[in-house]
Protein backbone atom coordinates (compact mmCIF):
# COMPACT_ATOMS: atom_id res chain seq x y z
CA UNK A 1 -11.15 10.78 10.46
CA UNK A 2 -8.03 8.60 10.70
CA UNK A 3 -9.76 6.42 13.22
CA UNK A 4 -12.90 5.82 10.96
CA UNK A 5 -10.30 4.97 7.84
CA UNK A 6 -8.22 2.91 10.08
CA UNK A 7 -11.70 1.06 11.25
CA UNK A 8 -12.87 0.97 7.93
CA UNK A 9 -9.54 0.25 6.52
CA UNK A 10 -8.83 -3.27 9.09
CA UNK A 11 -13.02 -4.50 8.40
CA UNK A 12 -12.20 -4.54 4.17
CA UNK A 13 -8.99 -6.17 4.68
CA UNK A 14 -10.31 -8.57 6.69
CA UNK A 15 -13.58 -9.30 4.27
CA UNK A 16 -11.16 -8.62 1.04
CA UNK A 17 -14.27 -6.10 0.43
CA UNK A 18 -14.76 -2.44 -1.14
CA UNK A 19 -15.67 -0.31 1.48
CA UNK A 20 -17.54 3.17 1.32
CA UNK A 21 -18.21 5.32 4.66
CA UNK A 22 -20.64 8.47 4.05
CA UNK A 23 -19.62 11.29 6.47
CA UNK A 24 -21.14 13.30 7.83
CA UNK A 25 -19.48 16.58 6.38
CA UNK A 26 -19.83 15.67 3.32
CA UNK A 27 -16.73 13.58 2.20
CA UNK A 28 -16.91 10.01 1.43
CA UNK A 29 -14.11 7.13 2.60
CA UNK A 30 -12.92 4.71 0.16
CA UNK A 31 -11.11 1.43 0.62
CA UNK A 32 -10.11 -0.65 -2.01
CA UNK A 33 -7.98 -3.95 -0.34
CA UNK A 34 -4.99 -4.82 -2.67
CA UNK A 35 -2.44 -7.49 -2.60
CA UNK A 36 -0.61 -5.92 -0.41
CA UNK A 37 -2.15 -3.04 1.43
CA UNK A 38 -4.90 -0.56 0.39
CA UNK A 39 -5.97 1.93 -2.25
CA UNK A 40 -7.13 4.68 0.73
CA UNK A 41 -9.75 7.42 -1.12
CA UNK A 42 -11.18 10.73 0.06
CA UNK A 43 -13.67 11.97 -2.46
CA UNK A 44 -17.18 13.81 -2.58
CA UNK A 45 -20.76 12.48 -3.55
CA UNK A 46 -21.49 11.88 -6.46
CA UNK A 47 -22.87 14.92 -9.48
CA UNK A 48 -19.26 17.05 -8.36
CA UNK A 49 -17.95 16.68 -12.05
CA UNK A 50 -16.36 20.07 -11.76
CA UNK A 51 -14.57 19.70 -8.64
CA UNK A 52 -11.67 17.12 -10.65
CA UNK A 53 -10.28 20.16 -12.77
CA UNK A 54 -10.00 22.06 -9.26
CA UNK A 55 -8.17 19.20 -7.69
CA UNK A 56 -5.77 18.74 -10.28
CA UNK A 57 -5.21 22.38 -10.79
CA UNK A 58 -4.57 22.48 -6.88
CA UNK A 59 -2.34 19.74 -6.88
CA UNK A 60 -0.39 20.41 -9.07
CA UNK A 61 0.55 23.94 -8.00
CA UNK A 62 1.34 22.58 -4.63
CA UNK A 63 2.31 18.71 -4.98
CA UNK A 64 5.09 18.68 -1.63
CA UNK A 65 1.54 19.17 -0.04
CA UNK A 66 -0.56 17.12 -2.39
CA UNK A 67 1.34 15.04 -4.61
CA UNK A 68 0.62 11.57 -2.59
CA UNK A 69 -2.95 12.25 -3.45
CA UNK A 70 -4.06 10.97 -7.32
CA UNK A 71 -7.08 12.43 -8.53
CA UNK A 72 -9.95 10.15 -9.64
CA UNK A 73 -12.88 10.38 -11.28
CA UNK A 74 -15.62 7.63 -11.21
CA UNK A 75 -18.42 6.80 -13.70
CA UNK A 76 -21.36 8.14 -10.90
CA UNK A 77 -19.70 11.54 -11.21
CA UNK A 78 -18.17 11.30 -7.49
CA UNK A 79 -14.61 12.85 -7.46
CA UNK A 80 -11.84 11.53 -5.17
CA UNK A 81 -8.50 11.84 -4.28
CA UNK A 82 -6.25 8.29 -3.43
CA UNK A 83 -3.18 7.09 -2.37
CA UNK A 84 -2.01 3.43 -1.83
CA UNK A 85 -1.18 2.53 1.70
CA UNK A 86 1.34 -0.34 1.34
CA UNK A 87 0.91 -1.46 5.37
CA UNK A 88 -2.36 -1.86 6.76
CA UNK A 89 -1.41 -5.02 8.78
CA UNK A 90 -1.56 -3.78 12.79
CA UNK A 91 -4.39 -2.04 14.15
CA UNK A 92 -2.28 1.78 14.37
CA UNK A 93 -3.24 4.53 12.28
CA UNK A 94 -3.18 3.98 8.42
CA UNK A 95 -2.81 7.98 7.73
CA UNK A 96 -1.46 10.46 9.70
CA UNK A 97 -3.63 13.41 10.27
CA UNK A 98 -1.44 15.95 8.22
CA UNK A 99 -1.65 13.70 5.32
CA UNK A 100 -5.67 13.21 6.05
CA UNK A 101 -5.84 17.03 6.61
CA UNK A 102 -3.87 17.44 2.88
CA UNK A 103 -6.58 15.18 1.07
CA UNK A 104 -9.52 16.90 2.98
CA UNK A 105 -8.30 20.24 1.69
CA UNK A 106 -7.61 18.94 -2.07
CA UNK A 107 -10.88 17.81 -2.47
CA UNK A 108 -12.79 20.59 -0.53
């Protein structure tokens, strides 16, 4: 995962573009290219209304683990969880995998 958000991440930069990445497993990628940096999102399709009172509830009762994650919830009912990435510059890894691994089990 942090090599297809660090792909993903480097293409919207480049194109100043919103990019969205379907997995597989059922999680969606989110890049949002800021002034400086990235708005990075992990989130699930959308009709999963009833996952965001989960997330919060989750993060909040364990935010050393979770608390770079914000909850989101967007108008197409997809729910996501997304953190701004001030340096996405050289081509290394935007996230490390414990913080990927965090955000995969938040929104799961």
């Amino acid at each position: 995962m942090e090599n297809a958000i660090s792909e993903l991440a480097h293409a919207c930069l480049r194109k100043q573009e919103v990019g969205l990445l379907a997995r597989g497993d059922g999680t969606t990628l989110l890049v949002y290219p800021l002034e400086q940096g990235a708005a990075i999102g992990i989130g699930t399709r959308p009709g999963f209304e009833r996952k965001l009172r989960s997330v919060l509830r989750r993060r909040t009762e364990n935010l050393p683990r979770y608390g770079k994650w914000m909850p989101a919830l967007f108008n197409d009912g997809s729910c996501f969880v997304i953190t701004r990435v001030p340096d996405v510059s050289d081509e290394r890894a935007i996230l490390d995998a414990d913080i990927l691994a965090a955000a995969v089990e938040l929104i799961s």
